[in-house]
PDB file of N, CA and C in Angstrom:
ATOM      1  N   UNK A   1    -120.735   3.612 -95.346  1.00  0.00           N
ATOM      2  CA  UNK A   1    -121.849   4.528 -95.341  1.00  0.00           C
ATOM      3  C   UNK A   1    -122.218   4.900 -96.776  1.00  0.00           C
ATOM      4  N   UNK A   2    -120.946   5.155 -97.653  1.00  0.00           N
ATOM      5  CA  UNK A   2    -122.005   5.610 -98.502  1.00  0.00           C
ATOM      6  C   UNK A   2    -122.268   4.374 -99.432  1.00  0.00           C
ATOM      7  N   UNK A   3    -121.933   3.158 -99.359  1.00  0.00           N
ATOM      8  CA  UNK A   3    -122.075   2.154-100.086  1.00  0.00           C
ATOM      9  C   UNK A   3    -123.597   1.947 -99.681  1.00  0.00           C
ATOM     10  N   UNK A   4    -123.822   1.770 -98.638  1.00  0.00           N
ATOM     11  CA  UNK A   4    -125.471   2.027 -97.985  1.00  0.00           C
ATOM     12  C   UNK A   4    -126.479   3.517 -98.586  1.00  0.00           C
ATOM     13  N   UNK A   5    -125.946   4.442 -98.709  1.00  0.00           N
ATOM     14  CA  UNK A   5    -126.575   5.201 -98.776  1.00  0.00           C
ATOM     15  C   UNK A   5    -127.089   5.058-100.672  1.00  0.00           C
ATOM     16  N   UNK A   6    -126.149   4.897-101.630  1.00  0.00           N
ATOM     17  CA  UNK A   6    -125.751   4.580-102.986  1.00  0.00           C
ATOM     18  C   UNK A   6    -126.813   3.619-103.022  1.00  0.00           C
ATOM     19  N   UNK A   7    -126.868   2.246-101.900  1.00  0.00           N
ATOM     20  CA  UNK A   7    -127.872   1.125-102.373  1.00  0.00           C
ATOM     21  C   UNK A   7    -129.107   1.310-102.160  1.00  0.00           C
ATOM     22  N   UNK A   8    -129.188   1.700-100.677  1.00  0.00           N
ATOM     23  CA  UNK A   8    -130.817   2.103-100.165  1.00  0.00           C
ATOM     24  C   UNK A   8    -131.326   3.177-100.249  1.00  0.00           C
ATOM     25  N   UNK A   9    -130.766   4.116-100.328  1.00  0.00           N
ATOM     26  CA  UNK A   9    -131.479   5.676-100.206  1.00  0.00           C
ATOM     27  C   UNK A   9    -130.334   6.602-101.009  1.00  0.00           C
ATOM     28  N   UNK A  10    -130.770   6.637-101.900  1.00  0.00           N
ATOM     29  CA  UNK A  10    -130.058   7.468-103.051  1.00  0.00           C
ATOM     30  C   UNK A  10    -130.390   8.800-102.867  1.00  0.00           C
ATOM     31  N   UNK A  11    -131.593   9.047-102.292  1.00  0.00           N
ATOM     32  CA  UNK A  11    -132.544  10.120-101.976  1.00  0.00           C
ATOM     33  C   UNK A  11    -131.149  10.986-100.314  1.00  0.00           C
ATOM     34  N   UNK A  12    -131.042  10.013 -99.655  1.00  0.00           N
ATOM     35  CA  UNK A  12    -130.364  10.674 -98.820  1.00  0.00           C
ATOM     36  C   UNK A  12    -129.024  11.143 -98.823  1.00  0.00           C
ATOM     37  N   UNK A  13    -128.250  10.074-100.497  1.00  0.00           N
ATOM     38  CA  UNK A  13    -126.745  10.409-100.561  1.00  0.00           C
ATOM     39  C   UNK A  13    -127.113  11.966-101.000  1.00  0.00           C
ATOM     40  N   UNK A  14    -128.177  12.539-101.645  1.00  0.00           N
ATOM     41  CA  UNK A  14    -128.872  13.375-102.366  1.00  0.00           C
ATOM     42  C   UNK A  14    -128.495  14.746-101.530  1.00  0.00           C
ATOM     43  N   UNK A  15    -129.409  14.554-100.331  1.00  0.00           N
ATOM     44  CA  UNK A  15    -129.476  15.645 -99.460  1.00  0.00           C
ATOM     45  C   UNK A  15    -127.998  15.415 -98.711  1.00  0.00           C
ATOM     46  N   UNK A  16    -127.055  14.632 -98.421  1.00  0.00           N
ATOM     47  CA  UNK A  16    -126.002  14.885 -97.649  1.00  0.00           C
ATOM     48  C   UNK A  16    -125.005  15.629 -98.935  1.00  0.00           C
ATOM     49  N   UNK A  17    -125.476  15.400-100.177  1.00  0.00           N
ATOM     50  CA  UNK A  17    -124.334  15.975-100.863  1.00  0.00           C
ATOM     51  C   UNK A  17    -124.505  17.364-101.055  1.00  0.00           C
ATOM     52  N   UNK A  18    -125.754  17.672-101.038  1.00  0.00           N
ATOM     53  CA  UNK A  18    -126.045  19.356-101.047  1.00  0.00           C
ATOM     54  C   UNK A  18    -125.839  19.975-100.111  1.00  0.00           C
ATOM     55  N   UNK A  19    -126.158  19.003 -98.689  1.00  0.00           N
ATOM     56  CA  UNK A  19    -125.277  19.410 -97.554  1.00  0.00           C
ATOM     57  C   UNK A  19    -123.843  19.840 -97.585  1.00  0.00           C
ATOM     58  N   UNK A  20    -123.205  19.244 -97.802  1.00  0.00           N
ATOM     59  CA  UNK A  20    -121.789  19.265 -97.699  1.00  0.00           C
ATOM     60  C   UNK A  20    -122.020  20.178 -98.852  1.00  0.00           C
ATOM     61  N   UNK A  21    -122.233  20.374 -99.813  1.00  0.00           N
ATOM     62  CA  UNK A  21    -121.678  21.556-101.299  1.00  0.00           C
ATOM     63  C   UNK A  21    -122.302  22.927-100.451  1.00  0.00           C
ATOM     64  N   UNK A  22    -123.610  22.941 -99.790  1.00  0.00           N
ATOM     65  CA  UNK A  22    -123.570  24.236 -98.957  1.00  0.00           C
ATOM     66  C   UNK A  22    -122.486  24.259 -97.799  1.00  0.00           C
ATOM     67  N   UNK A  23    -121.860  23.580 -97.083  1.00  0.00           N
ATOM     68  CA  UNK A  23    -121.049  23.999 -96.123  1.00  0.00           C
ATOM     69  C   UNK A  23    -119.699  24.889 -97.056  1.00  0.00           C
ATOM     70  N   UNK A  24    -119.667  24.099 -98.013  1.00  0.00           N
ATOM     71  CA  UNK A  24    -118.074  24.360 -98.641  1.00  0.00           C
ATOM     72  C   UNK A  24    -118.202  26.052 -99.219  1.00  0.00           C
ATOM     73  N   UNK A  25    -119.829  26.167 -99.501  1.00  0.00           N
ATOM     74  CA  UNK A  25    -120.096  27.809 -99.967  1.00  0.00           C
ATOM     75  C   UNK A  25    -119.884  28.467 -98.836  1.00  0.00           C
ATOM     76  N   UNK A  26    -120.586  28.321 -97.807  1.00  0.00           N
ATOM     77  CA  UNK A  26    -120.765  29.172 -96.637  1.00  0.00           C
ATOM     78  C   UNK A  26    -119.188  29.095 -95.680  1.00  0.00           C
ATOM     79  N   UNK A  27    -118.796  27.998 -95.523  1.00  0.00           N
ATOM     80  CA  UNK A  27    -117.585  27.748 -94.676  1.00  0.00           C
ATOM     81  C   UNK A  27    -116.466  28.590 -95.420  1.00  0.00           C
ATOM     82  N   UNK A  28    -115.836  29.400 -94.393  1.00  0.00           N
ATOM     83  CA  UNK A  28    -114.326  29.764 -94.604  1.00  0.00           C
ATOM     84  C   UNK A  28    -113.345  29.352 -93.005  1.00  0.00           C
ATOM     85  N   UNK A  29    -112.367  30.285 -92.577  1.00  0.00           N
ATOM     86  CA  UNK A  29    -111.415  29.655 -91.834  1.00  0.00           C
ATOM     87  C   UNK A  29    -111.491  31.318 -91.187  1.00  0.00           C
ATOM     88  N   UNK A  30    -111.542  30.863 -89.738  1.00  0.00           N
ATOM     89  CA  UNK A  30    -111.751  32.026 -88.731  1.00  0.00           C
ATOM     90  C   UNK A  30    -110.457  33.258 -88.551  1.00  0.00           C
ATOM     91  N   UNK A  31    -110.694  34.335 -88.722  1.00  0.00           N
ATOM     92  CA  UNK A  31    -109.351  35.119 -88.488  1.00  0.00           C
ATOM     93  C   UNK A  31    -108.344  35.320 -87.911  1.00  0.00           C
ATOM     94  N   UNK A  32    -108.625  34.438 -86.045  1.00  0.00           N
ATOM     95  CA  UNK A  32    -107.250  34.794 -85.644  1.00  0.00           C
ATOM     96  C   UNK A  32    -106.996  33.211 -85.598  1.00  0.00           C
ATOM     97  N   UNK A  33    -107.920  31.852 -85.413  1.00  0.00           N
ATOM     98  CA  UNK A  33    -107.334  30.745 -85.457  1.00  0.00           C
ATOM     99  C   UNK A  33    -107.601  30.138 -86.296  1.00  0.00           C
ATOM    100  N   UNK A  34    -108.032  30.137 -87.741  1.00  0.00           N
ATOM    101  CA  UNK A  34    -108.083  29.613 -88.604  1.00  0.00           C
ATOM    102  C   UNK A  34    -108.860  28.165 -88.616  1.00  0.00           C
ATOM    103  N   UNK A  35    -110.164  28.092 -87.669  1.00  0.00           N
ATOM    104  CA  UNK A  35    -110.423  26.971 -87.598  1.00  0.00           C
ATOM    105  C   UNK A  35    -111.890  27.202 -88.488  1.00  0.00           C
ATOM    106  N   UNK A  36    -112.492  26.353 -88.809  1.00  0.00           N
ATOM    107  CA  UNK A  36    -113.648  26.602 -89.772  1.00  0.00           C
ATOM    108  C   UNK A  36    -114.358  28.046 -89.125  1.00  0.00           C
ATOM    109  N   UNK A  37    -115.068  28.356 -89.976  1.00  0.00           N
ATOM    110  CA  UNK A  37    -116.003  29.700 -89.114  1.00  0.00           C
ATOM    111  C   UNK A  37    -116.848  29.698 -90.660  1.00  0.00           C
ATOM    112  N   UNK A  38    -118.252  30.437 -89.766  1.00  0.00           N
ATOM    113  CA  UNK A  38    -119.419  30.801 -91.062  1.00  0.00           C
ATOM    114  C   UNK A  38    -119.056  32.212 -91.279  1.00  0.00           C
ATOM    115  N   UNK A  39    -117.860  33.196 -90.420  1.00  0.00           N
ATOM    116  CA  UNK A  39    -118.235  34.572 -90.333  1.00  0.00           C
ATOM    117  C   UNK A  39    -116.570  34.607 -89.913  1.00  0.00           C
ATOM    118  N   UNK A  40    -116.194  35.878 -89.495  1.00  0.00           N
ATOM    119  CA  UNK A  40    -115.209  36.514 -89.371  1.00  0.00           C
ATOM    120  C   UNK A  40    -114.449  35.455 -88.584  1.00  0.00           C
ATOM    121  N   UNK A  41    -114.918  35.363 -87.386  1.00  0.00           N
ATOM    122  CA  UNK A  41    -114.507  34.545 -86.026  1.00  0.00           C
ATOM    123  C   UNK A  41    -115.187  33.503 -85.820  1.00  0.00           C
ATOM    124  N   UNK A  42    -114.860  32.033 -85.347  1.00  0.00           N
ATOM    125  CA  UNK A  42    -115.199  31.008 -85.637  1.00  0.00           C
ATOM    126  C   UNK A  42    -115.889  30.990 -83.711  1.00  0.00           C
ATOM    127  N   UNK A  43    -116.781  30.258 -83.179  1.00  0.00           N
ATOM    128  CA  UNK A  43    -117.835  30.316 -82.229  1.00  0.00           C
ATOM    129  C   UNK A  43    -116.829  30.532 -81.235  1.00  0.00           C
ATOM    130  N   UNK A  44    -115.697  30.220 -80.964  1.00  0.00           N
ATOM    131  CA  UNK A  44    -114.917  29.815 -79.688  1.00  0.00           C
ATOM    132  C   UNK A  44    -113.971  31.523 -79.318  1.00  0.00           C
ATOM    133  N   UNK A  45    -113.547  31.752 -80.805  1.00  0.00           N
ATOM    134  CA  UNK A  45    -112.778  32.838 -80.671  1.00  0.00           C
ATOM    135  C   UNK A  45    -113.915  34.235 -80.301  1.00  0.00           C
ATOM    136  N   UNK A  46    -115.018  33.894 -80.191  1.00  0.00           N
ATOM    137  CA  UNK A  46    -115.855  35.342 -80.791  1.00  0.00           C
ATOM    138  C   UNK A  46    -116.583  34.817 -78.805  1.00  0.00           C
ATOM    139  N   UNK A  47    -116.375  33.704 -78.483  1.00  0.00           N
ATOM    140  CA  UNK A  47    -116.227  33.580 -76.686  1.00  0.00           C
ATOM    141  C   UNK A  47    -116.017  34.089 -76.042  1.00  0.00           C
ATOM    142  N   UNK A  48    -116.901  34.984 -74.944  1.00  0.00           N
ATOM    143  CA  UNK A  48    -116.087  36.365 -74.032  1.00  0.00           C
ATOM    144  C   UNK A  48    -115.441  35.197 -73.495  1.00  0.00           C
ATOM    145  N   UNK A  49    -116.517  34.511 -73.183  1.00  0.00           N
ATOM    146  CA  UNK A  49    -115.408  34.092 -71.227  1.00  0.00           C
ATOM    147  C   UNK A  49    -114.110  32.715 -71.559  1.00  0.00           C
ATOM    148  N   UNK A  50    -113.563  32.862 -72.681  1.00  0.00           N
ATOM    149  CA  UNK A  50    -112.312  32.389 -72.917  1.00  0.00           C
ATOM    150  C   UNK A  50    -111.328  32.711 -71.887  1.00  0.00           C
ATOM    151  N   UNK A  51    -110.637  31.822 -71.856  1.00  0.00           N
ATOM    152  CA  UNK A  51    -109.229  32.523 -71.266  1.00  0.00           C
ATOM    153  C   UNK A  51    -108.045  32.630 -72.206  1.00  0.00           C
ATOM    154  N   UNK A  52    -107.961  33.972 -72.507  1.00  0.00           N
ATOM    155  CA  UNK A  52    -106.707  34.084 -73.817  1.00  0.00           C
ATOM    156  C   UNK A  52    -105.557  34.929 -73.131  1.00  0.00           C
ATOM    157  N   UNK A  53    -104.950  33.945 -72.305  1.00  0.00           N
ATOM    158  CA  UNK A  53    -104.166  34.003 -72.147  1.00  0.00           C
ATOM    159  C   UNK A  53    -103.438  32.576 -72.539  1.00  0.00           C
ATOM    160  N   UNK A  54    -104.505  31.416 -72.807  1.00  0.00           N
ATOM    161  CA  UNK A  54    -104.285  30.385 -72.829  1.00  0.00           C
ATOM    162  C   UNK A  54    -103.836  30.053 -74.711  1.00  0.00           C
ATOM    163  N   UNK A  55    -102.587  29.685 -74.877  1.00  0.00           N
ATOM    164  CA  UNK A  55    -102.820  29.134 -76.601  1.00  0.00           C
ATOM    165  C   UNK A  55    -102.509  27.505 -76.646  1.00  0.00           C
ATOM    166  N   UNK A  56    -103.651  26.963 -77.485  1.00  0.00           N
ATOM    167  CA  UNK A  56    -103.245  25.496 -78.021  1.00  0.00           C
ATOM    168  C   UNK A  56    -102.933  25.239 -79.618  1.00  0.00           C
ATOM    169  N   UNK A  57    -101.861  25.256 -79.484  1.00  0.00           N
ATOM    170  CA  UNK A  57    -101.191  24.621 -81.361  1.00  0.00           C
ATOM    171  C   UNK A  57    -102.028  23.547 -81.489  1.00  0.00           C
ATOM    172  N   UNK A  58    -103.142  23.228 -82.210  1.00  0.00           N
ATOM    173  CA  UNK A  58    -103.175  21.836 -82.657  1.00  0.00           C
ATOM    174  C   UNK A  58    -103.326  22.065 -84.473  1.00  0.00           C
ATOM    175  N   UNK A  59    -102.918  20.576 -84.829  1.00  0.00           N
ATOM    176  CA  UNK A  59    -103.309  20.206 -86.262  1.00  0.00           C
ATOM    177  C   UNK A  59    -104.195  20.651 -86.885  1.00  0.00           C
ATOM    178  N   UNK A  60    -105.127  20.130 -86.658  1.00  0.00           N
ATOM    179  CA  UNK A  60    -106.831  19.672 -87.547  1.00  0.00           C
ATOM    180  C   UNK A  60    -107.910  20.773 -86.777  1.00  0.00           C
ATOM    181  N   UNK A  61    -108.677  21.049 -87.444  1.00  0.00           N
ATOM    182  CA  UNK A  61    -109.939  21.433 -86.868  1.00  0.00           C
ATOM    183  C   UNK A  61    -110.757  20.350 -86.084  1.00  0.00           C
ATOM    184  N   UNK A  62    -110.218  18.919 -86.517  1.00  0.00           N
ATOM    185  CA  UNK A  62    -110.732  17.792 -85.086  1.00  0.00           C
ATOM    186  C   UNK A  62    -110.309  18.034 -84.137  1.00  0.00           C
ATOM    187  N   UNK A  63    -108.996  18.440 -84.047  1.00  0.00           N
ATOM    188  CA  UNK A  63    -108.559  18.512 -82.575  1.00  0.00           C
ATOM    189  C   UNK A  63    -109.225  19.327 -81.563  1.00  0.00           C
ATOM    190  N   UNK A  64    -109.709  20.502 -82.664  1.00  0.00           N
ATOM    191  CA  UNK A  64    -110.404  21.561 -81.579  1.00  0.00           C
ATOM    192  C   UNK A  64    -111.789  21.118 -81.211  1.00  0.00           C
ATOM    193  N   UNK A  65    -112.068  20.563 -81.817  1.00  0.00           N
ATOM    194  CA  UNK A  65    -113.868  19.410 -81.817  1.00  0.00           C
ATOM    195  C   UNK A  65    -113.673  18.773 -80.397  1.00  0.00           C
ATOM    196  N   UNK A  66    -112.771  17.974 -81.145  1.00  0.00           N
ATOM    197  CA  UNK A  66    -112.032  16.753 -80.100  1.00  0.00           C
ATOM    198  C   UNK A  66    -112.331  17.564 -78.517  1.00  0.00           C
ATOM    199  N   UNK A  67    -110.782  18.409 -78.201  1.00  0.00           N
ATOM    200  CA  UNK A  67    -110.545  18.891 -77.047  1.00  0.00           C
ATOM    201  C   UNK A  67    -112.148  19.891 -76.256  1.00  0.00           C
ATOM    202  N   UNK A  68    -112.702  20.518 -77.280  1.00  0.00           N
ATOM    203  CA  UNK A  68    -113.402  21.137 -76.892  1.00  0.00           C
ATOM    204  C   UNK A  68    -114.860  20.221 -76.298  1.00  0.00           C
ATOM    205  N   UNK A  69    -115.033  19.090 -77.081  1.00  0.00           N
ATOM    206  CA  UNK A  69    -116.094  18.080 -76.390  1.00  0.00           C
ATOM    207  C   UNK A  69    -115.645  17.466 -75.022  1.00  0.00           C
ATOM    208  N   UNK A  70    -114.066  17.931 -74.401  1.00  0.00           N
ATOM    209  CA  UNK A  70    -113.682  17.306 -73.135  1.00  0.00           C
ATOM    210  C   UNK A  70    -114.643  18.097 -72.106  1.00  0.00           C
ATOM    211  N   UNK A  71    -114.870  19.423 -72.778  1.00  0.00           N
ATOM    212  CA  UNK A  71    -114.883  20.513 -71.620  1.00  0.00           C
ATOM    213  C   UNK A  71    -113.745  20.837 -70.822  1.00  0.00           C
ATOM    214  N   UNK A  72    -112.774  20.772 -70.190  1.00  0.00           N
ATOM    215  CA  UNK A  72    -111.721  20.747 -69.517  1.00  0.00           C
ATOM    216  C   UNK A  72    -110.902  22.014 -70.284  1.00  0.00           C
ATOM    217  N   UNK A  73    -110.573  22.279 -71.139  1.00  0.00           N
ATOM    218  CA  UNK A  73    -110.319  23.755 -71.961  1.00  0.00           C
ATOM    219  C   UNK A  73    -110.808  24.506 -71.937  1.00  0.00           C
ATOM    220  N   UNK A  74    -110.549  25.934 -71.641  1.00  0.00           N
ATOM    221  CA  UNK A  74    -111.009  27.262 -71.753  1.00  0.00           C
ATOM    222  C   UNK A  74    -110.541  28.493 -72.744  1.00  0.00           C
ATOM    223  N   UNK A  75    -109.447  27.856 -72.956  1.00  0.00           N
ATOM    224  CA  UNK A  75    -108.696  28.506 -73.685  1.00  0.00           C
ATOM    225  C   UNK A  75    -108.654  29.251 -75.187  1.00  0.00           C
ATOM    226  N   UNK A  76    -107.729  29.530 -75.896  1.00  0.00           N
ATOM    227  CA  UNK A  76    -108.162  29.674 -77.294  1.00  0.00           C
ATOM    228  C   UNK A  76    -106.954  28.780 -78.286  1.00  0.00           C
ATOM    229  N   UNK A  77    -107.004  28.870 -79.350  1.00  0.00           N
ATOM    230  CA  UNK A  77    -106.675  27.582 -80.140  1.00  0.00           C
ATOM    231  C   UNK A  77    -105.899  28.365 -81.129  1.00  0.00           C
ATOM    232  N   UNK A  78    -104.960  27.618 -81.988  1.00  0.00           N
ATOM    233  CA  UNK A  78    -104.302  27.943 -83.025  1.00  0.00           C
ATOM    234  C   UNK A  78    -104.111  26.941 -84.298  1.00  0.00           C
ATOM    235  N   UNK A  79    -104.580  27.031 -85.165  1.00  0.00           N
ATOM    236  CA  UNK A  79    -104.648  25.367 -86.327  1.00  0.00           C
ATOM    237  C   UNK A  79    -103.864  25.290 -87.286  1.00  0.00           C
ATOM    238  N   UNK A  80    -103.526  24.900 -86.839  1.00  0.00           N
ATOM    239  CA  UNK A  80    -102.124  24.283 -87.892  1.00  0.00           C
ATOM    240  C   UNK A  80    -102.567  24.379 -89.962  1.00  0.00           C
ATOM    241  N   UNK A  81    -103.284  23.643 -89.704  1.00  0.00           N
ATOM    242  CA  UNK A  81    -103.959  23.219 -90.913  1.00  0.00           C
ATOM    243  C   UNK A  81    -102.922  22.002 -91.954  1.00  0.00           C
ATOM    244  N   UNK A  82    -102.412  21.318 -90.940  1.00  0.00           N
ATOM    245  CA  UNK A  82    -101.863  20.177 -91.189  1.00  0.00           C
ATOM    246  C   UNK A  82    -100.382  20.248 -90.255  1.00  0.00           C
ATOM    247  N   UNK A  83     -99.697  19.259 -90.453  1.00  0.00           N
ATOM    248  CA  UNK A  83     -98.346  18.887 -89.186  1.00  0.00           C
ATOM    249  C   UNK A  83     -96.847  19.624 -89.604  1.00  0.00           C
ATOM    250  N   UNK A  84     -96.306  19.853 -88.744  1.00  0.00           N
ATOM    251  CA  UNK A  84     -94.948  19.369 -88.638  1.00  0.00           C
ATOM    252  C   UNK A  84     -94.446  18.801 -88.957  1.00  0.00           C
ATOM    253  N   UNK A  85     -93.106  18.688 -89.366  1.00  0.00           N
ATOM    254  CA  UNK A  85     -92.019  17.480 -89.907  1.00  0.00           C
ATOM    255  C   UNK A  85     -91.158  18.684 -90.627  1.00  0.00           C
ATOM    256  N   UNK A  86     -90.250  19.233 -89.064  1.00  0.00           N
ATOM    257  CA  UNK A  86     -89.237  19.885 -89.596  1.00  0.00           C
ATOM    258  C   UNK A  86     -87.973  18.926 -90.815  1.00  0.00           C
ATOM    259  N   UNK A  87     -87.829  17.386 -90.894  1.00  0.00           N
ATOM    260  CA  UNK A  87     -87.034  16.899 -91.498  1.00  0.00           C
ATOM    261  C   UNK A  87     -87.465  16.790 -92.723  1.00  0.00           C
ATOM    262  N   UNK A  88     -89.079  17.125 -93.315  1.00  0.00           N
ATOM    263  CA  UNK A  88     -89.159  17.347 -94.639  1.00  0.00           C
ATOM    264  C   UNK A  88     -89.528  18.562 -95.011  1.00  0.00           C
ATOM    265  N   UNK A  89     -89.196  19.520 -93.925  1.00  0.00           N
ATOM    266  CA  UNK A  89     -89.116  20.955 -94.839  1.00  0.00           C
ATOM    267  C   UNK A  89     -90.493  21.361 -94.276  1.00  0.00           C
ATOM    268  N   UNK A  90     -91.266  20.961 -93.535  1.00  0.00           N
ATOM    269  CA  UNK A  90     -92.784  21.845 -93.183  1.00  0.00           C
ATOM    270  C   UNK A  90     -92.711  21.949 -91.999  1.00  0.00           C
ATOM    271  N   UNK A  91     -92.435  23.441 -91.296  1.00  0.00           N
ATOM    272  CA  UNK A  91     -92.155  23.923 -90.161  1.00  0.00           C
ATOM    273  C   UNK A  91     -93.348  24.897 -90.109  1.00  0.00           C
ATOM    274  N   UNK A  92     -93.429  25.497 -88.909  1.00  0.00           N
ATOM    275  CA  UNK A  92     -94.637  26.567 -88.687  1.00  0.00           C
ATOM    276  C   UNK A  92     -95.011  27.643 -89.300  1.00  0.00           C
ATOM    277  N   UNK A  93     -96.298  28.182 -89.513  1.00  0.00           N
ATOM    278  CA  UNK A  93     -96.571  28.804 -90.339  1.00  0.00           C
ATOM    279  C   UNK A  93     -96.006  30.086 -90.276  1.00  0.00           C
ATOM    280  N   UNK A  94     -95.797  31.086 -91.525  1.00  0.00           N
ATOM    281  CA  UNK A  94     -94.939  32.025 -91.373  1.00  0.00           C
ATOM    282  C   UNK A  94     -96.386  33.112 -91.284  1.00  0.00           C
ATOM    283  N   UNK A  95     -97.672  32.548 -91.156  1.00  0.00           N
ATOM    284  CA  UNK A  95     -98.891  33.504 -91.042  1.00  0.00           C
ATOM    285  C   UNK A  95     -99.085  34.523 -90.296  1.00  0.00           C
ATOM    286  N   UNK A  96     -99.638  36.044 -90.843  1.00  0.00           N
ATOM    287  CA  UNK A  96     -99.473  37.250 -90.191  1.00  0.00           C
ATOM    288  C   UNK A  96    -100.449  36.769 -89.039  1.00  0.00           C
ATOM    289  N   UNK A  97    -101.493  35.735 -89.156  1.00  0.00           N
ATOM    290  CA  UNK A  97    -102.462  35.490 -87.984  1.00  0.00           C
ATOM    291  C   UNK A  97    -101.474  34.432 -86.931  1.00  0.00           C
ATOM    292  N   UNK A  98    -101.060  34.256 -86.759  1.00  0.00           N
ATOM    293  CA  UNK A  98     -99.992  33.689 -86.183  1.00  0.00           C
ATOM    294  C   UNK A  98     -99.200  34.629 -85.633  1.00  0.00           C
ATOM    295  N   UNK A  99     -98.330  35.350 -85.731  1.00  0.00           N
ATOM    296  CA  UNK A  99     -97.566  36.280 -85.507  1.00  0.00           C
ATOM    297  C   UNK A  99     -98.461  37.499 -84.304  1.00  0.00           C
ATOM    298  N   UNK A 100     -99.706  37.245 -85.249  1.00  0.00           N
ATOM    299  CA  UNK A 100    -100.817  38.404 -84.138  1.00  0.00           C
ATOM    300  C   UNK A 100    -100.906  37.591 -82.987  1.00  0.00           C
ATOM    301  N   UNK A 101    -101.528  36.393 -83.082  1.00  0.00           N
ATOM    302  CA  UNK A 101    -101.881  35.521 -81.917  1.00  0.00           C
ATOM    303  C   UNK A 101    -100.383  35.318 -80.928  1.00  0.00           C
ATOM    304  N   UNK A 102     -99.420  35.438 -81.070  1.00  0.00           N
ATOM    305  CA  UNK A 102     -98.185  35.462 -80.561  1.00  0.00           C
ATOM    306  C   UNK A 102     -98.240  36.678 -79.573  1.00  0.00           C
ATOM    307  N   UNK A 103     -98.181  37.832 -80.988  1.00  0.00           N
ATOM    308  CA  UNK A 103     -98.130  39.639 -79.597  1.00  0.00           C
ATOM    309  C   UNK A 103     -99.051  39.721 -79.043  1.00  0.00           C
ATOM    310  N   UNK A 104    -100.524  39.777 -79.682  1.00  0.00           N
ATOM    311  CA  UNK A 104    -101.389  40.381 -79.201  1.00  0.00           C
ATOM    312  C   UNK A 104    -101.839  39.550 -77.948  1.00  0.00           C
ATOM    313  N   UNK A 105    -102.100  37.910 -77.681  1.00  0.00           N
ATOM    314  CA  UNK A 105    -102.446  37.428 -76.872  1.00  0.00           C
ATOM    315  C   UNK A 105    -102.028  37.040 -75.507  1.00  0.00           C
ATOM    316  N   UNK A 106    -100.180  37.563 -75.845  1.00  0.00           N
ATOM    317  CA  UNK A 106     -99.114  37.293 -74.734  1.00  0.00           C
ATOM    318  C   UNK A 106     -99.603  36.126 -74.439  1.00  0.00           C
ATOM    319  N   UNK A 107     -99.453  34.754 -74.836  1.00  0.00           N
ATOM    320  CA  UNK A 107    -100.505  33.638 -74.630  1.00  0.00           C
ATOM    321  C   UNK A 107     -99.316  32.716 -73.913  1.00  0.00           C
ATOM    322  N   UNK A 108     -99.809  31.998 -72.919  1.00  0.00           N
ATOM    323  CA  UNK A 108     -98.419  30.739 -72.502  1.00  0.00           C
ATOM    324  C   UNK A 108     -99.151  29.732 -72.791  1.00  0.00           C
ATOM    325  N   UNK A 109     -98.143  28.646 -72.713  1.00  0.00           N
ATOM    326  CA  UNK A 109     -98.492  27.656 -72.882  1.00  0.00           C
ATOM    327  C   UNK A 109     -99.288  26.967 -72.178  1.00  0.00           C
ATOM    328  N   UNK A 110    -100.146  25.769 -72.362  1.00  0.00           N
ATOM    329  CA  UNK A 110    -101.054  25.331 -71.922  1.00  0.00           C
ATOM    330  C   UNK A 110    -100.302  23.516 -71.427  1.00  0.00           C
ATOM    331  N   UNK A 111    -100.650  23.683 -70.242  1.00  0.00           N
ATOM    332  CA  UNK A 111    -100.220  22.108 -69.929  1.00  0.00           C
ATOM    333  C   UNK A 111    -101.246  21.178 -69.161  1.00  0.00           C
TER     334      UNK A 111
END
């Protein structure tokens, strides 16, 4: 793509790059799941008709893309912001938003 964009339309690598340099101004990471958000709470968490009782650990902010384009989830989400691998030392986050999403949501697991 961008080898295309670089050859034929320089004009459009143009506007996708100002694109992306405005997301990176405006984008931060949502308060209780840390998944992108323009504002406090990212679209899913700020969801009445969630069911939070429901929590999903995933990785990436794809995952929540991902799962959430199934439809089949109702739930609310928790993001890693990269993996596991207790054998090299990166275990779960020690985050106070984490810890909240734990008490406050009494959340079970999702299967």
């Amino acid at each position: 793509m961008a080898f295309h964009l670089l050859e034929r339309d320089p004009g459009g690598a143009r506007e996708i790059a100002a694109a992306v340099g405005s997301a990176i101004d405006r984008l931060g990471h949502c308060q209780r799941c840390r998944m992108f958000a323009e504002g406090e709470l990212c679209p899913v968490c700020a969801a009445h008709g969630r069911d939070r009782s429901l929590l999903c650990v995933v990785e990436t902010p794809a995952d929540v893309v991902a799962i959430e384009q199934s439809g089949s989830y109702r739930g609310c989400y928790f993001v890693l912001m990269g993996h596991l691998s207790p054998l090299d030392g990166v275990g779960p986050p020690r985050s106070a938003s984490m810890r909240s999403r734990r008490c406050s949501a009494k959340a079970r697991c999702a299967r």
